[in-house]
PDB file of N, CA and C in Angstrom:
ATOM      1  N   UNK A   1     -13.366 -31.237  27.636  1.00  0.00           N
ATOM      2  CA  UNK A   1     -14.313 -30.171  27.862  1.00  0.00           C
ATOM      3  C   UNK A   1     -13.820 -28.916  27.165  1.00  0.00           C
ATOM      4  N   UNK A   2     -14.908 -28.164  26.500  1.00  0.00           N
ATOM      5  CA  UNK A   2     -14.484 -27.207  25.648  1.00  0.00           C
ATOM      6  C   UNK A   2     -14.323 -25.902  26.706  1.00  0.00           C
ATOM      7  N   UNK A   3     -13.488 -24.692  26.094  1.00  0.00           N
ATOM      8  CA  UNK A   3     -13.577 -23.918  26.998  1.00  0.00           C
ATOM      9  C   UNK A   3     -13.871 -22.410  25.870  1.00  0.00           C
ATOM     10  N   UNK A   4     -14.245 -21.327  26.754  1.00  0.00           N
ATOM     11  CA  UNK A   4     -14.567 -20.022  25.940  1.00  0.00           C
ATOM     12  C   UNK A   4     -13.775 -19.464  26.328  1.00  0.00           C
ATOM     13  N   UNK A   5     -13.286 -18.114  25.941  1.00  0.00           N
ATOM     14  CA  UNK A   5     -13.144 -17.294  25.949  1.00  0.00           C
ATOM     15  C   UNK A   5     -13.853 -15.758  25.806  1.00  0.00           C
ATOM     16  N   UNK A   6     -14.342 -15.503  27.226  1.00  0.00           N
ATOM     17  CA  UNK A   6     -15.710 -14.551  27.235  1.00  0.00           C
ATOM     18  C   UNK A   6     -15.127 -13.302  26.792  1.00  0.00           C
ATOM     19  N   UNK A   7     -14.052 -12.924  26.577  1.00  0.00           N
ATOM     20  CA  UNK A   7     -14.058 -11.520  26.344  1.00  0.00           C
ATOM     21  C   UNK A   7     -13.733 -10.978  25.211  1.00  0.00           C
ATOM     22  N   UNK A   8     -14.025 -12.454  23.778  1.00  0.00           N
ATOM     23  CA  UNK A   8     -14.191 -11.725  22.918  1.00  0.00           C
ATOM     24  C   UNK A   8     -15.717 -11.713  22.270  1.00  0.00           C
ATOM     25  N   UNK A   9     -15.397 -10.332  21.338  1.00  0.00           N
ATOM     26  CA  UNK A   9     -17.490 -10.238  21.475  1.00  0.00           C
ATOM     27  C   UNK A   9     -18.394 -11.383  20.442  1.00  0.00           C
ATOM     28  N   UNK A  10     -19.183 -11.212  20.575  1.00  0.00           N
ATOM     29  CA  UNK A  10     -19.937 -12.348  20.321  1.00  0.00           C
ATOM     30  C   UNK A  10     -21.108 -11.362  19.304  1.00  0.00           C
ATOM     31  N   UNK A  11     -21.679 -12.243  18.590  1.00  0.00           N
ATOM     32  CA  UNK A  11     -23.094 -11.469  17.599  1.00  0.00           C
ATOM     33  C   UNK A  11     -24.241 -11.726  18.373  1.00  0.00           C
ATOM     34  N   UNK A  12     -23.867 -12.611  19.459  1.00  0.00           N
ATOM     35  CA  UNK A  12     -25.468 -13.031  20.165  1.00  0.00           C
ATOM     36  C   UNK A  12     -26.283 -11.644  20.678  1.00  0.00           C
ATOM     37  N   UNK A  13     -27.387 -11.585  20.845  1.00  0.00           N
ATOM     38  CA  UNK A  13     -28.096 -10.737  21.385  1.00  0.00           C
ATOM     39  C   UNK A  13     -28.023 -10.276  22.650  1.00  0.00           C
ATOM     40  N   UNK A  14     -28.074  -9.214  23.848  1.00  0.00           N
ATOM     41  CA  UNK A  14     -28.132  -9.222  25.329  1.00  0.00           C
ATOM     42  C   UNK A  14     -29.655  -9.104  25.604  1.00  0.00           C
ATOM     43  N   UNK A  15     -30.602  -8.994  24.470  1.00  0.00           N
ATOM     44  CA  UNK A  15     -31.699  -8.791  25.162  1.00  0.00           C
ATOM     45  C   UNK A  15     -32.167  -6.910  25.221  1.00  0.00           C
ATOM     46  N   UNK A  16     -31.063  -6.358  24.893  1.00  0.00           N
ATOM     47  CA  UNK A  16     -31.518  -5.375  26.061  1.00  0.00           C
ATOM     48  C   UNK A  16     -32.163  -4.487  25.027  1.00  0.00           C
ATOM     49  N   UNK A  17     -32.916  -3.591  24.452  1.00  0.00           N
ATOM     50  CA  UNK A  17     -33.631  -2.434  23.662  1.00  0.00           C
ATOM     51  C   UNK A  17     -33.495  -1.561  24.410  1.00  0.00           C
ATOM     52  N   UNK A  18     -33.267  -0.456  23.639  1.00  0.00           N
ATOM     53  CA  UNK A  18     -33.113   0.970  23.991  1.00  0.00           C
ATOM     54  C   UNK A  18     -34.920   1.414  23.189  1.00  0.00           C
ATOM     55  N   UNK A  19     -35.368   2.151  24.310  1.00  0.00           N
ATOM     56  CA  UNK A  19     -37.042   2.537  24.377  1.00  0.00           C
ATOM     57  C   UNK A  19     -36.572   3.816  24.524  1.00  0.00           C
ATOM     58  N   UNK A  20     -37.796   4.814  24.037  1.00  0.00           N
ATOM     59  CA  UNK A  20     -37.543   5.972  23.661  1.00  0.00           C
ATOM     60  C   UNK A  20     -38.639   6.523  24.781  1.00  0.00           C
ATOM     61  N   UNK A  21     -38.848   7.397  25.300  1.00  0.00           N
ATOM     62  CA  UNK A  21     -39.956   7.774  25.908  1.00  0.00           C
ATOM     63  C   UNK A  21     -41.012   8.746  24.553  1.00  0.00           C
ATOM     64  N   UNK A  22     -42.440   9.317  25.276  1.00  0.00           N
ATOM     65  CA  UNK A  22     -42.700   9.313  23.978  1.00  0.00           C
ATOM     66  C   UNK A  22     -42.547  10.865  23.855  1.00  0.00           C
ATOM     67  N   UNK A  23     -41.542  11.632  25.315  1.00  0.00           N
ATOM     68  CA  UNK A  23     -41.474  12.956  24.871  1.00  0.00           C
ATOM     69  C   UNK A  23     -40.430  13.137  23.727  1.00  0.00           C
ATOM     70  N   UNK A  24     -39.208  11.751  23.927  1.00  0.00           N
ATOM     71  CA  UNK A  24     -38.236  12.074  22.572  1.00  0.00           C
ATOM     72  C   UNK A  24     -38.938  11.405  21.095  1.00  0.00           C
ATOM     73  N   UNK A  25     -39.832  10.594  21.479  1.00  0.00           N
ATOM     74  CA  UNK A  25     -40.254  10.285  20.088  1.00  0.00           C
ATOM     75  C   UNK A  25     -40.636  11.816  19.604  1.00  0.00           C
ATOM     76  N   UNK A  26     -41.570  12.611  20.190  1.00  0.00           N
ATOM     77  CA  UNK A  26     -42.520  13.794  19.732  1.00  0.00           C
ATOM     78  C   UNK A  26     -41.199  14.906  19.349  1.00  0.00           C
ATOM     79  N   UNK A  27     -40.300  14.567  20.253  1.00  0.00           N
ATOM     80  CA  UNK A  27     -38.824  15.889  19.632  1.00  0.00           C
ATOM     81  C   UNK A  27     -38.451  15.437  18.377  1.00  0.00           C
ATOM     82  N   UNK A  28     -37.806  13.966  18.670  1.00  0.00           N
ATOM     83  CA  UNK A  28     -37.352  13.870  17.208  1.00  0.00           C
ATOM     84  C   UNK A  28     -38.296  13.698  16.094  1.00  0.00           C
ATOM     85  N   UNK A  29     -39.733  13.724  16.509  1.00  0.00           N
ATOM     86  CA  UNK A  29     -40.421  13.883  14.912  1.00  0.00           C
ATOM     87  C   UNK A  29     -40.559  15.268  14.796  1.00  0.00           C
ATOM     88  N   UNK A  30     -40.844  16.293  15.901  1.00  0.00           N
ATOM     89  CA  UNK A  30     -40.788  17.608  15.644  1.00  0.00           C
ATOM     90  C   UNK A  30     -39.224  17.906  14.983  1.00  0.00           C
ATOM     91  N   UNK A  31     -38.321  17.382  15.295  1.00  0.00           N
ATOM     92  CA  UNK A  31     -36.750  18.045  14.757  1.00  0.00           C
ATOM     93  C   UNK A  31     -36.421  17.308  13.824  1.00  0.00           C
ATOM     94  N   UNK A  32     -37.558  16.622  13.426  1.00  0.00           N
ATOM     95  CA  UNK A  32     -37.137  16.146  11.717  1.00  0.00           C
ATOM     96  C   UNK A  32     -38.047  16.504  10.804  1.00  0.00           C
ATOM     97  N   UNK A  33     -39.501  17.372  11.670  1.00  0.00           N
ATOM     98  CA  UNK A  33     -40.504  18.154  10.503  1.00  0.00           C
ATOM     99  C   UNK A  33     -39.865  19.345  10.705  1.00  0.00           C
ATOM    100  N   UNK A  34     -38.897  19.837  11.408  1.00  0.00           N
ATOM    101  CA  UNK A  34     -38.479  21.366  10.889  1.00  0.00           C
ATOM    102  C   UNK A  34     -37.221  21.089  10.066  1.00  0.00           C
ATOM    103  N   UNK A  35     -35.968  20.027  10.293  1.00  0.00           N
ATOM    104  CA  UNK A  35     -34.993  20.039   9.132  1.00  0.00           C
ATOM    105  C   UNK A  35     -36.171  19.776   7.822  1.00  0.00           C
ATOM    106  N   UNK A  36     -37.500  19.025   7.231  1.00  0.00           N
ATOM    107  CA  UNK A  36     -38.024  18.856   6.357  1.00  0.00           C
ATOM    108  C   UNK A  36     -38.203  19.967   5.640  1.00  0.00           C
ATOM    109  N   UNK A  37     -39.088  21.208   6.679  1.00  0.00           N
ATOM    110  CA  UNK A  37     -39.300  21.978   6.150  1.00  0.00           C
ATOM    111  C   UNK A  37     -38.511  23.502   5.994  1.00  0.00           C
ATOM    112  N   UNK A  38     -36.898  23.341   7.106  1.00  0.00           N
ATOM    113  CA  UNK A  38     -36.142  24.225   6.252  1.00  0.00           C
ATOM    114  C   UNK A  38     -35.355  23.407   4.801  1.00  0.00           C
ATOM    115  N   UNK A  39     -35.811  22.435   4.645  1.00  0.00           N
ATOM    116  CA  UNK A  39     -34.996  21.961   3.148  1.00  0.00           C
ATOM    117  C   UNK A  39     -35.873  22.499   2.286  1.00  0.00           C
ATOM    118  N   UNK A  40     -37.032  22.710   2.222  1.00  0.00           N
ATOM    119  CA  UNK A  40     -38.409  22.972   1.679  1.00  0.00           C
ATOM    120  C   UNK A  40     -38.534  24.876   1.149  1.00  0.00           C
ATOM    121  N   UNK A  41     -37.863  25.222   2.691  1.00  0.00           N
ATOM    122  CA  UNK A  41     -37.923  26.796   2.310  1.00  0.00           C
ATOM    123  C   UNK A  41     -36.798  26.745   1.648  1.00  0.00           C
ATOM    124  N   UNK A  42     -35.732  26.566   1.497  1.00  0.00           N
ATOM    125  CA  UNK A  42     -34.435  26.267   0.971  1.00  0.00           C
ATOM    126  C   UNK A  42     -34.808  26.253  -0.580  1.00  0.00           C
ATOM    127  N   UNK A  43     -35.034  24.708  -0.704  1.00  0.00           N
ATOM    128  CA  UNK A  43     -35.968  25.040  -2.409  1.00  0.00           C
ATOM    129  C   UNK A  43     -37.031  25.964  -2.782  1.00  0.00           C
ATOM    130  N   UNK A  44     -37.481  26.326  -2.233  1.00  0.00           N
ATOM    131  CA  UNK A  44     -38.512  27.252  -3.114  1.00  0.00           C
ATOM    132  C   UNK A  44     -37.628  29.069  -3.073  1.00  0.00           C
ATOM    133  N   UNK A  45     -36.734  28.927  -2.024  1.00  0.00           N
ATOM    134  CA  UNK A  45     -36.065  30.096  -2.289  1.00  0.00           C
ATOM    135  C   UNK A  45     -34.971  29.875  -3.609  1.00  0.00           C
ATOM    136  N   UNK A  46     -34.375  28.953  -3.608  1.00  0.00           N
ATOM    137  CA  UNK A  46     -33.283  28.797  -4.997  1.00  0.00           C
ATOM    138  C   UNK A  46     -33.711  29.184  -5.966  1.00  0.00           C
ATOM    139  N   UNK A  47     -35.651  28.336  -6.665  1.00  0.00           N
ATOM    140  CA  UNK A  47     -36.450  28.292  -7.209  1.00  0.00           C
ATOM    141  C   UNK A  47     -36.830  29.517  -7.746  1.00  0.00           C
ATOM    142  N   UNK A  48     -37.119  30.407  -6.483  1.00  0.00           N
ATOM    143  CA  UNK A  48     -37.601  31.756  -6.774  1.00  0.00           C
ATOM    144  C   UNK A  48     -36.110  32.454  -7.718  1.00  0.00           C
ATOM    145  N   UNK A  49     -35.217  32.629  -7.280  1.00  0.00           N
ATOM    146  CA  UNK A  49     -34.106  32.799  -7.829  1.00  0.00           C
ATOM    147  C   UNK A  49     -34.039  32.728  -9.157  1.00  0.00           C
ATOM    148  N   UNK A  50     -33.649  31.066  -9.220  1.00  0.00           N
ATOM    149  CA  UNK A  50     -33.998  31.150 -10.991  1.00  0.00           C
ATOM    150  C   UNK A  50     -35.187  32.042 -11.518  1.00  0.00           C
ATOM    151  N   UNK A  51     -36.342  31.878 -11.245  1.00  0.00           N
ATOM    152  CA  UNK A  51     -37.348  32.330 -11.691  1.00  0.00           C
ATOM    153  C   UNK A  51     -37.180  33.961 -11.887  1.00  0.00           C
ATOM    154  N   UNK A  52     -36.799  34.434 -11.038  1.00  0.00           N
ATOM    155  CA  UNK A  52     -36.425  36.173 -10.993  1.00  0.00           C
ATOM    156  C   UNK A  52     -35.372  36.093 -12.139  1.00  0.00           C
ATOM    157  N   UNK A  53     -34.342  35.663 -12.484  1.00  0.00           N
ATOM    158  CA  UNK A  53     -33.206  35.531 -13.152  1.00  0.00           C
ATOM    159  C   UNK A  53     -33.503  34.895 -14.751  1.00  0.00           C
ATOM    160  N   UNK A  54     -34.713  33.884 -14.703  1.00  0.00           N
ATOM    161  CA  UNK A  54     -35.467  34.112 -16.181  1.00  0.00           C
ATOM    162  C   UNK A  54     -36.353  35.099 -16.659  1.00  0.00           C
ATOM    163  N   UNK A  55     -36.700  35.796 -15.575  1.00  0.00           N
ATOM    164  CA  UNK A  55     -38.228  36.856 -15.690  1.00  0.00           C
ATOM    165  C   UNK A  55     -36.784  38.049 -16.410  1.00  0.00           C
ATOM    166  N   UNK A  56     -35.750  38.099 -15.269  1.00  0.00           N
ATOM    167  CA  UNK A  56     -34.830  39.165 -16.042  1.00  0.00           C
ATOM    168  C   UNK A  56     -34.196  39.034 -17.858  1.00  0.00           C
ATOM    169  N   UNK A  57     -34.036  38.050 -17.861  1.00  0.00           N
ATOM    170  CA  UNK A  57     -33.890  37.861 -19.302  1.00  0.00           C
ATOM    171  C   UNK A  57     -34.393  37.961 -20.256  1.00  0.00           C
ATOM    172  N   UNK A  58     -35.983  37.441 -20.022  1.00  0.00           N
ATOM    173  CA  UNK A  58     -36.647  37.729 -20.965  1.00  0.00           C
ATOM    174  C   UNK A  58     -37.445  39.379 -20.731  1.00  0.00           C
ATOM    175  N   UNK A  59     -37.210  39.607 -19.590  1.00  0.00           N
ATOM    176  CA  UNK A  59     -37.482  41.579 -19.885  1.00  0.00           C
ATOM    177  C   UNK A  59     -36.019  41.880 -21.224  1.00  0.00           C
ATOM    178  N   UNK A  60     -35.142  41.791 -20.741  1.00  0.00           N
ATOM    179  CA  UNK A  60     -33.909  41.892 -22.048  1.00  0.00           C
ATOM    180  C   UNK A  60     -34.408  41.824 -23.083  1.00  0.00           C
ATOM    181  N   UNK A  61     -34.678  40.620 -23.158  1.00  0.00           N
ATOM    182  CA  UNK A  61     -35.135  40.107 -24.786  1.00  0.00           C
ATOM    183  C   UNK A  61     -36.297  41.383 -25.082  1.00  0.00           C
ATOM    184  N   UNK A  62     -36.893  41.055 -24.464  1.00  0.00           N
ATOM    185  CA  UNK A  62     -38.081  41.986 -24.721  1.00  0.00           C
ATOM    186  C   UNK A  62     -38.065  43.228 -24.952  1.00  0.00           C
ATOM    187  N   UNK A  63     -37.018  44.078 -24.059  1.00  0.00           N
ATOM    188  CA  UNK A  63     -37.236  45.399 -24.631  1.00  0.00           C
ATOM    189  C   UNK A  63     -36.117  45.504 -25.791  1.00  0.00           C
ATOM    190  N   UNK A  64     -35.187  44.575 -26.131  1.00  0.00           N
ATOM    191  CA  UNK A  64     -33.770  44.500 -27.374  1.00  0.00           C
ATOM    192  C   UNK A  64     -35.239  44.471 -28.795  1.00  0.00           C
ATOM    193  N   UNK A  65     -36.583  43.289 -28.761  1.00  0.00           N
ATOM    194  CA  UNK A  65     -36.855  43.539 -30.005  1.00  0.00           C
ATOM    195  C   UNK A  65     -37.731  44.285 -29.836  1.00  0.00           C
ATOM    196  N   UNK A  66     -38.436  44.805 -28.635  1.00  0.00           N
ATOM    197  CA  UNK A  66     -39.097  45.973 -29.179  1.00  0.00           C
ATOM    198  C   UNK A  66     -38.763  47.036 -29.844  1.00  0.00           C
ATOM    199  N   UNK A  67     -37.273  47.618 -29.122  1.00  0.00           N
ATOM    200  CA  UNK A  67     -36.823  48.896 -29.836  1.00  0.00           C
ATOM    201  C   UNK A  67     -36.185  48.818 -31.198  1.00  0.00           C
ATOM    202  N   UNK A  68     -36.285  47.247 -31.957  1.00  0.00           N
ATOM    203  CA  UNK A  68     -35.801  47.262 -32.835  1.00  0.00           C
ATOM    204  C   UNK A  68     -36.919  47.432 -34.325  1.00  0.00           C
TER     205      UNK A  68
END
């Protein structure tokens, strides 16, 4: 007769699922549409950045050949 040894772990299943109620479903989709959309304000602020920082350059350029 074969024998086990129960206390080492096993891959079998217990059955058991972890269920969410649906007030944490509604948190964690709300607290993953606000990390979405501070990544969102995040880029369009960098964005703006560059953009101010090319608008400055080419004012440079611009007034170097006008006065020339």
């Amino acid at each position: 007769m074969a024998t086990y040894d129960l206390r080492n772990k096993t891959n079998a299943s217990t059955g058991q699922r972890i269920v969410l109620s649906q007030d944490q479903v509604r948190l964690n989709r709300l607290e993953s549409g606000w990390k979405r959309l501070e990544n969102l304000e995040t880029k369009v602020e960098e964005q703006s950045d560059k953009l101010n920082q090319i608008t400055s350059l080419l004012n440079e350029i611009s007034k170097k050949t006008s006065a020339s």
